[in-house]
C-alpha atoms as a PDB file:
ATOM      1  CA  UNK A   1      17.098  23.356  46.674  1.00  0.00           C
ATOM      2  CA  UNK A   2      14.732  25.059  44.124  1.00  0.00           C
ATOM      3  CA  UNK A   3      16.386  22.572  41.211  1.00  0.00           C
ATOM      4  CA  UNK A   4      15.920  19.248  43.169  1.00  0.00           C
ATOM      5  CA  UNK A   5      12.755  21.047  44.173  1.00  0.00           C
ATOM      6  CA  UNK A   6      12.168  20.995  39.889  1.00  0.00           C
ATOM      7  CA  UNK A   7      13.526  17.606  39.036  1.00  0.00           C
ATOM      8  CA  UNK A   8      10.970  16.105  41.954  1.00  0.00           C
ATOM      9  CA  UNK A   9       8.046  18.013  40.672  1.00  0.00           C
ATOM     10  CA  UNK A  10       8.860  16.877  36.693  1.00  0.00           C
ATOM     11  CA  UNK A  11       9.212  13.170  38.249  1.00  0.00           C
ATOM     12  CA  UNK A  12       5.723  12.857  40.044  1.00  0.00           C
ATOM     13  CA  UNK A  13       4.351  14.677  37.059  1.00  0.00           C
ATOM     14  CA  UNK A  14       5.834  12.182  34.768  1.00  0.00           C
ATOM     15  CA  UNK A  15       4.670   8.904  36.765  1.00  0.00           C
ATOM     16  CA  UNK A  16       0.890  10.945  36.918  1.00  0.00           C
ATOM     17  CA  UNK A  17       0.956  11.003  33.011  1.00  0.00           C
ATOM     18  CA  UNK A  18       2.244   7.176  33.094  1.00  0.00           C
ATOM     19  CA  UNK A  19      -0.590   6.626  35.524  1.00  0.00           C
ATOM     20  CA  UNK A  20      -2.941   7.805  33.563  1.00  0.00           C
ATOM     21  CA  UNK A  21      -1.959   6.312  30.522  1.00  0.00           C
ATOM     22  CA  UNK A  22      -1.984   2.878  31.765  1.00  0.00           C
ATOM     23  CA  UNK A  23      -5.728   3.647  33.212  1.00  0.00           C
ATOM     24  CA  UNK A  24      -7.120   4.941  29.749  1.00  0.00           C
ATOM     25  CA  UNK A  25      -5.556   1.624  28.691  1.00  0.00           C
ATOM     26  CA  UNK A  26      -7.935  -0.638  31.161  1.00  0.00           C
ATOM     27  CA  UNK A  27     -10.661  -1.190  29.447  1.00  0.00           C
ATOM     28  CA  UNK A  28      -8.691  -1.371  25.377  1.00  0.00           C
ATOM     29  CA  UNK A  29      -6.889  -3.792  23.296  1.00  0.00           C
ATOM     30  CA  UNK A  30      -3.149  -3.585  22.450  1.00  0.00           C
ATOM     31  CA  UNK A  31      -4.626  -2.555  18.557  1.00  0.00           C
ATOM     32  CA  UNK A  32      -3.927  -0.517  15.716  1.00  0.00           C
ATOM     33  CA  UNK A  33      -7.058   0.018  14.109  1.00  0.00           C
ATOM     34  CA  UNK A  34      -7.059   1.652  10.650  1.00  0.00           C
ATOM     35  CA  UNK A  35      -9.828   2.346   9.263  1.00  0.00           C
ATOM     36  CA  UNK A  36      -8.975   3.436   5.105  1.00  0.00           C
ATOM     37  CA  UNK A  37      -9.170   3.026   1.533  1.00  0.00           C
ATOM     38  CA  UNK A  38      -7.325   1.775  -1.088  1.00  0.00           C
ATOM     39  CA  UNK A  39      -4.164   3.951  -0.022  1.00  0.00           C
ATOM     40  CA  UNK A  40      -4.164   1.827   2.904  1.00  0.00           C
ATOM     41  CA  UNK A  41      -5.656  -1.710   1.490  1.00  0.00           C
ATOM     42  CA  UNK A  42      -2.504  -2.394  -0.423  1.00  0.00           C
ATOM     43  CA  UNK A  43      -4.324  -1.668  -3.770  1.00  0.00           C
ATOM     44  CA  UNK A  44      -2.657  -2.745  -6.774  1.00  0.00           C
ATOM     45  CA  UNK A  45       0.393  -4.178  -4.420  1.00  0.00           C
ATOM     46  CA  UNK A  46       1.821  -7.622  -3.275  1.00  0.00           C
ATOM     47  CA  UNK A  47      -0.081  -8.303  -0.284  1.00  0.00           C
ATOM     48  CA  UNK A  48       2.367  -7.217   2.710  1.00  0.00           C
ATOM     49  CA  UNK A  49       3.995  -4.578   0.915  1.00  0.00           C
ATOM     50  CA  UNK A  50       2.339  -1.377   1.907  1.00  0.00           C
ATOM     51  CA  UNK A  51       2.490   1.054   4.522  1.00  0.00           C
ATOM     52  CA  UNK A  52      -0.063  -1.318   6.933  1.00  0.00           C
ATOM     53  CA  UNK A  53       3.222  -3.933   6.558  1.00  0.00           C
ATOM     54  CA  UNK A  54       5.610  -1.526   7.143  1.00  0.00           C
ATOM     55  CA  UNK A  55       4.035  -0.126  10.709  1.00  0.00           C
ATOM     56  CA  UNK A  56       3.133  -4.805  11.643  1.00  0.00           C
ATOM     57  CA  UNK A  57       7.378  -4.918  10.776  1.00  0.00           C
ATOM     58  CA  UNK A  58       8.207  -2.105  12.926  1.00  0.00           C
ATOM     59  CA  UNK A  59       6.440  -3.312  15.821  1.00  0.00           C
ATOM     60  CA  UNK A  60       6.966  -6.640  15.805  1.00  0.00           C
ATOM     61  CA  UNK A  61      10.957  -5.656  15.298  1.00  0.00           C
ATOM     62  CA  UNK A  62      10.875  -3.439  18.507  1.00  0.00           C
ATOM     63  CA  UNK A  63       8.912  -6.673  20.112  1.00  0.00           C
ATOM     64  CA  UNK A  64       5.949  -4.345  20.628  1.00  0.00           C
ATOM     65  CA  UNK A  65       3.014  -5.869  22.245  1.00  0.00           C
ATOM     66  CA  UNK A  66       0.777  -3.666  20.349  1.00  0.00           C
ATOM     67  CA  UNK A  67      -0.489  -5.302  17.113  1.00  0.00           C
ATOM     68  CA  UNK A  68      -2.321  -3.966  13.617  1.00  0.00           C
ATOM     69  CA  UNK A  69      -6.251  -4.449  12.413  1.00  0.00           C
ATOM     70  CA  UNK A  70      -6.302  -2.993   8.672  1.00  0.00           C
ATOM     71  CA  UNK A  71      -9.601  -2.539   8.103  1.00  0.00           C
ATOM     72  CA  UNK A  72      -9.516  -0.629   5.072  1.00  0.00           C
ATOM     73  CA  UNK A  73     -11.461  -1.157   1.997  1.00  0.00           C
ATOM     74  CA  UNK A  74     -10.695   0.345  -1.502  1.00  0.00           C
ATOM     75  CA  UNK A  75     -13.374   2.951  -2.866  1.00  0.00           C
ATOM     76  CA  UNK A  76     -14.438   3.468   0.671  1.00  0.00           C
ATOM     77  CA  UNK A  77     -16.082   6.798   1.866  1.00  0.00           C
ATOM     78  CA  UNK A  78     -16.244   8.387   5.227  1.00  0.00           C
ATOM     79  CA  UNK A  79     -20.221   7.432   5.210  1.00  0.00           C
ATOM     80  CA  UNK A  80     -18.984   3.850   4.839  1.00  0.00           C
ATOM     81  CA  UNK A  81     -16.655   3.873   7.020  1.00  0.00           C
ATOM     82  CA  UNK A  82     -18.908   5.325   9.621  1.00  0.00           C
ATOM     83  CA  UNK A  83     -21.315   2.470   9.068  1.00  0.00           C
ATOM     84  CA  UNK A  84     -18.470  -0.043   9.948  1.00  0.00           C
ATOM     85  CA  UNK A  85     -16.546   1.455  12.760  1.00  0.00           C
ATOM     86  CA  UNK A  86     -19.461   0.825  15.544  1.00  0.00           C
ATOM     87  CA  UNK A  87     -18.929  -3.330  15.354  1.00  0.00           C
ATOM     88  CA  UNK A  88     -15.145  -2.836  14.830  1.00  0.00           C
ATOM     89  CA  UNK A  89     -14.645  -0.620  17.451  1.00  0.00           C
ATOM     90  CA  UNK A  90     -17.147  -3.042  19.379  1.00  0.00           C
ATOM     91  CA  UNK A  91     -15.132  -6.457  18.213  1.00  0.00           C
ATOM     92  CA  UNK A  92     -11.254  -5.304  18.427  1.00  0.00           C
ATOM     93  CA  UNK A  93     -11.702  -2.619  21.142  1.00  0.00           C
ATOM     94  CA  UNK A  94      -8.963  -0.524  19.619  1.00  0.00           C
ATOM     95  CA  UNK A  95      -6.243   1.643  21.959  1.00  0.00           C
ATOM     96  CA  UNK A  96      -5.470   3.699  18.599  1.00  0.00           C
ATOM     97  CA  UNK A  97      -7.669   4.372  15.509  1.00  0.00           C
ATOM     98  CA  UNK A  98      -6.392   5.662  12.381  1.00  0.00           C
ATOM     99  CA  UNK A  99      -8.687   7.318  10.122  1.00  0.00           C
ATOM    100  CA  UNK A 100      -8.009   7.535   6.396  1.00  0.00           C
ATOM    101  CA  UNK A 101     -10.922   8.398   4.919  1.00  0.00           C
ATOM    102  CA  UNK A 102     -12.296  11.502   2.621  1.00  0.00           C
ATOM    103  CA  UNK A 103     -10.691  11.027  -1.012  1.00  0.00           C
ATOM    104  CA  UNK A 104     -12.957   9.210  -2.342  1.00  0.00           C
ATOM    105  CA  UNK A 105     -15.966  11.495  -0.993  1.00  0.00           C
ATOM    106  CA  UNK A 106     -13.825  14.631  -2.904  1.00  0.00           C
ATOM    107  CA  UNK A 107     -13.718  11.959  -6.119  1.00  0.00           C
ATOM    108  CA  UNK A 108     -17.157  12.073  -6.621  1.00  0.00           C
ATOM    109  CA  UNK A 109     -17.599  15.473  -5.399  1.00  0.00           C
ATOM    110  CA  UNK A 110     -20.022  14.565  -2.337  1.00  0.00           C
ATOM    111  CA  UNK A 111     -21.057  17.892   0.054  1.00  0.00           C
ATOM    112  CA  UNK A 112     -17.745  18.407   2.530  1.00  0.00           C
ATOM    113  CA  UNK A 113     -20.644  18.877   5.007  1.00  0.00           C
ATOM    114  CA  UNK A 114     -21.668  15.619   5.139  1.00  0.00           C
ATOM    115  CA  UNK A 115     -17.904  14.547   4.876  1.00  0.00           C
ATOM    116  CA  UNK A 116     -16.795  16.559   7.569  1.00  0.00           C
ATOM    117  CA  UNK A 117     -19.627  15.139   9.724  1.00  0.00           C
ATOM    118  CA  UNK A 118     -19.007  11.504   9.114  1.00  0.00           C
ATOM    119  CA  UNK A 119     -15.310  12.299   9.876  1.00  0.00           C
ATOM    120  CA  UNK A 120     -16.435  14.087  13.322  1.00  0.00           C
ATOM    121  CA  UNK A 121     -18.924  11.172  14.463  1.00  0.00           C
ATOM    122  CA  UNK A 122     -16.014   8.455  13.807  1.00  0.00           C
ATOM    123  CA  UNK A 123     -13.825  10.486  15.973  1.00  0.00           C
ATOM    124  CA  UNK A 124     -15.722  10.940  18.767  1.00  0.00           C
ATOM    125  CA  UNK A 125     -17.206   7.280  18.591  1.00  0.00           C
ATOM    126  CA  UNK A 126     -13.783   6.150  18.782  1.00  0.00           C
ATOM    127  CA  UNK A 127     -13.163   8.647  21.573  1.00  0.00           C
ATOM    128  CA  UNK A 128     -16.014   8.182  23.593  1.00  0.00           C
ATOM    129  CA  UNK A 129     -15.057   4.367  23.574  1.00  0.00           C
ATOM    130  CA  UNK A 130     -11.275   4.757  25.159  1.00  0.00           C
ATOM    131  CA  UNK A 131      -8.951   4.847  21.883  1.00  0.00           C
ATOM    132  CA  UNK A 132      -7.035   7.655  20.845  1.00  0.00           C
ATOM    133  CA  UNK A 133      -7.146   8.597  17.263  1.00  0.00           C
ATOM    134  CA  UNK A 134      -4.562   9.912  14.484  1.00  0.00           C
ATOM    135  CA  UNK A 135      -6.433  11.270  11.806  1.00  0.00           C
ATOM    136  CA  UNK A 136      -4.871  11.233   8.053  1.00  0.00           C
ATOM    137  CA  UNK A 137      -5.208  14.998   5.981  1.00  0.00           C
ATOM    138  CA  UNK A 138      -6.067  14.174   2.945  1.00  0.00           C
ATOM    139  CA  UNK A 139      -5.878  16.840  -0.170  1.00  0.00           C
ATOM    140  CA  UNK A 140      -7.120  17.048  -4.092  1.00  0.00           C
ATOM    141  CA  UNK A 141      -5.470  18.374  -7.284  1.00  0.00           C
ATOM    142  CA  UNK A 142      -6.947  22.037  -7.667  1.00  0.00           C
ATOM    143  CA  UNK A 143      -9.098  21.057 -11.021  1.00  0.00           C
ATOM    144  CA  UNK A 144     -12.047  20.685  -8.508  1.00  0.00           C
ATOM    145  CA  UNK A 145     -12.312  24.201  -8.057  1.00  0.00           C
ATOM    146  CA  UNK A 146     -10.105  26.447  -5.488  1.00  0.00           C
ATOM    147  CA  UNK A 147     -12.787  26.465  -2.660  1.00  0.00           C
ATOM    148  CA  UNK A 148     -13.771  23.121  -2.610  1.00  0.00           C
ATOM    149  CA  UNK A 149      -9.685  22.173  -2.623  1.00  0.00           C
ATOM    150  CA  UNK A 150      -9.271  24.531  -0.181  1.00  0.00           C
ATOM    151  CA  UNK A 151     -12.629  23.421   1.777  1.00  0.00           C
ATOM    152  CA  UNK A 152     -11.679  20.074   1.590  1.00  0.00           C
ATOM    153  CA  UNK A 153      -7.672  20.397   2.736  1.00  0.00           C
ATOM    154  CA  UNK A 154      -8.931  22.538   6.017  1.00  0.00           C
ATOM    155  CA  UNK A 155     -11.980  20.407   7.156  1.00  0.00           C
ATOM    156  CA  UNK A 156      -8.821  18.017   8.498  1.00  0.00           C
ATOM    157  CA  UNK A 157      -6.918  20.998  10.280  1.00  0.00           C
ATOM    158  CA  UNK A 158     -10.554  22.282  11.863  1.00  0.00           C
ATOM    159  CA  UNK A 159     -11.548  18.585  12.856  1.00  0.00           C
ATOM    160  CA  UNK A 160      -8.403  18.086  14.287  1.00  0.00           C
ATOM    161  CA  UNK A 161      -8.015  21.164  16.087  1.00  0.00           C
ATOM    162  CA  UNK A 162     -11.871  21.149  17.506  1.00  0.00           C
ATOM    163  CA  UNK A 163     -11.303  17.330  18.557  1.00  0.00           C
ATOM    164  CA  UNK A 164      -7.768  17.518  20.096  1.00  0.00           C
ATOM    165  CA  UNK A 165      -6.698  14.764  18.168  1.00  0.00           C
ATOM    166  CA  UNK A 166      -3.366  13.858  15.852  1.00  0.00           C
ATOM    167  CA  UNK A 167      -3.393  15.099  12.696  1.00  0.00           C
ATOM    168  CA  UNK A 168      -1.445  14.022   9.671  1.00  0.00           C
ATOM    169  CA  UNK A 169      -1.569  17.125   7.847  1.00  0.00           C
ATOM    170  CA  UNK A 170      -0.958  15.424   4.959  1.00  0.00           C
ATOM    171  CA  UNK A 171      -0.691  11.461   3.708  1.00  0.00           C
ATOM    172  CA  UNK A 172       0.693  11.758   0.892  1.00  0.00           C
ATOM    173  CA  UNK A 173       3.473  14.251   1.665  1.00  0.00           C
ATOM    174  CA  UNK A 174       6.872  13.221   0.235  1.00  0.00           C
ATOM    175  CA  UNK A 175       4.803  11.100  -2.552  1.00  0.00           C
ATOM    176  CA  UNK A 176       1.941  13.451  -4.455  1.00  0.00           C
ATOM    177  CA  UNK A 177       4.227  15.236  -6.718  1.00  0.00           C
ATOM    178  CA  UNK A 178       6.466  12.592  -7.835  1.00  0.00           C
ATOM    179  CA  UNK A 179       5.120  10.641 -10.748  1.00  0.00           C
ATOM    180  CA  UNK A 180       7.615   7.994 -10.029  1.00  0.00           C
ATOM    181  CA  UNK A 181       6.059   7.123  -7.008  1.00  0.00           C
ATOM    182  CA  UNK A 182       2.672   6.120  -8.658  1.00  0.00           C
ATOM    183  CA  UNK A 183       1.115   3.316 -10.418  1.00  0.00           C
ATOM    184  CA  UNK A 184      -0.136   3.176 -14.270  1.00  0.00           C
ATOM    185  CA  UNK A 185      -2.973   5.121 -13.139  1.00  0.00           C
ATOM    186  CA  UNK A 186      -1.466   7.947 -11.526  1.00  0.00           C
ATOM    187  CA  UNK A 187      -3.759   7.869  -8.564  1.00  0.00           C
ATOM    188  CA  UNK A 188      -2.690   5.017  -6.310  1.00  0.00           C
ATOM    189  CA  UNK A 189       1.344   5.136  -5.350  1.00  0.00           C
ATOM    190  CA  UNK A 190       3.057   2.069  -5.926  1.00  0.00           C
ATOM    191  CA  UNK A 191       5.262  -0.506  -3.545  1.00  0.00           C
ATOM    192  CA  UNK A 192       8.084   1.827  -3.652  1.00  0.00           C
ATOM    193  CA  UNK A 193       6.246   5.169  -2.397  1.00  0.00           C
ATOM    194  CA  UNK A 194       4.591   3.098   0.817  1.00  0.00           C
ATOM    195  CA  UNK A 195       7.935   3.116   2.885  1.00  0.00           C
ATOM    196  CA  UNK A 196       7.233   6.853   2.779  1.00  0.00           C
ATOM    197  CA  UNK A 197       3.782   6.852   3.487  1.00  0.00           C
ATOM    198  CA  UNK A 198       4.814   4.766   6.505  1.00  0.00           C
ATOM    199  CA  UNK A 199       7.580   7.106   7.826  1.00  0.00           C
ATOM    200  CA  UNK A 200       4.983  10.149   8.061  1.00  0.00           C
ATOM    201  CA  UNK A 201       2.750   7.527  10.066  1.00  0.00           C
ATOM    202  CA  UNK A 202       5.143   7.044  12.137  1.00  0.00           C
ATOM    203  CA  UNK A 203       6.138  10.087  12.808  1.00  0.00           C
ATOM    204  CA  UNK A 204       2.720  11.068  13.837  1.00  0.00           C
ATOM    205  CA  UNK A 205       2.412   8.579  16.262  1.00  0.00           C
ATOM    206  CA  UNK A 206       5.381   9.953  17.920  1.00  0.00           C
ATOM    207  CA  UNK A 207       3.555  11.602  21.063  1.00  0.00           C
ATOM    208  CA  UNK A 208       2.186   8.247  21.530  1.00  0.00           C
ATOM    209  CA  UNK A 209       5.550   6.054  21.686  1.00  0.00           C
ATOM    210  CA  UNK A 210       5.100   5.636  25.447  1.00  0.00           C
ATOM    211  CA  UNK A 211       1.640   4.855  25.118  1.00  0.00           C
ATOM    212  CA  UNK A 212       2.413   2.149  23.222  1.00  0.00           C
ATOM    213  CA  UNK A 213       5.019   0.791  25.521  1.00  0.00           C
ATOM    214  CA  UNK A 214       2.586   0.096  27.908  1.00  0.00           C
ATOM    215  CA  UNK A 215       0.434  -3.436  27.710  1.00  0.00           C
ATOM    216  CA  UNK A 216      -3.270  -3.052  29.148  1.00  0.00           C
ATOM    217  CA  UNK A 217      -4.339  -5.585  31.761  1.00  0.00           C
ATOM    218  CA  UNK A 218      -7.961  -7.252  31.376  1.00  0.00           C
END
């Protein structure tokens, strides 16, 4: 009695979360937005060979109806990247935005304040207009100083934990100490690391597998 009593309750609470699902989905696109820099523009690669590719081939292999925007740009900051997001998110309506943004702010050394801020109002723009977002932790070699490293690495876990959004906690993981994995300039990983960089993409859009399963209706 009590364990059919369970299995009911888990049932109706599964179709609710379903439900609800499909109604945050009413009003988006079946789109991957991701919104980067040059880890994500395929910089210094054979165009379709990095992680972007990887994520279109998975899809389209699992005949996904969900479908990929890269709208990354190499040297891009978060206060770039701010400045774009209001027409993209206004032209592709997005159901998921990825944000990989912040090295290049930590490159030249720009206040984490004001990156930390650009990351929060590109998260809750996204929010506010119906997409979910995975955001990408991002980290620097230790030569910047131990608090700003340190600054910089949490600013991702805060955002993420203040927001209630996905975090990667970080890109690069599996990749950053392995020479191998990089190209002649040590700074941008090369065709063989992004099949990696991919797989801890994926991974983080785990809790959203049934979301993408399910095709809006305009």
């Amino acid at each position: 009695m009590h364990a059919q009593y369970f299995f009911r309750k888990q049932s109706i609470l599964a179709l609710f979360c379903l439900f609800m699902s499909a109604s945050s989905l009413a009003n988006v696109n079946p789109v991957i937005l991701v919104l980067g820099d040059s880890l994500s523009a395929e910089y210094g690669l054979p165009r379709g060979t990095g992680w972007v590719g990887y994520l279109e081939t998975k899809l389209k292999n699992d005949r996904n109806p969900w479908t990929v925007f890269n709208a990354s740009i190499s040297g891009e900051t978060t206060s770039g990247g701010l400045a774009r997001l209001p027409r993209l998110l206004e032209q592709k309506n997005p159901g998921i935005v990825m944000i990989e943004l912040g090295a290049n702010d930590a490159l030249r050394g720009l206040p984490l304040a004001d990156t930390a801020g650009n990351l929060r109002q590109m998260i809750q723009m996204s929010k506010k207009s119906g997409a979910k977002v995975v955001l990408f932790g991002m980290q620097i070699p230790p030569n910047y100083g131990q608090n700003y490293t340190t600054s910089f690495k949490t600013l991702y876990v805060s955002l993420a934990k203040e927001e209630s959004i996905k975090l990667i906690p970080f890109f690069l993981e599996g990749v950053a100490t392995k020479s191998e994995l990089f190209q002649a300039d040590r700074i941008h990983p090369n065709e063989a690391a992004q099949k990696i960089l991919f797989q801890n993409v994926w991974e983080a859009l785990s809790p959203y597998r049934d979301y993408l399963k399910i095709i809006p209706r305009h």
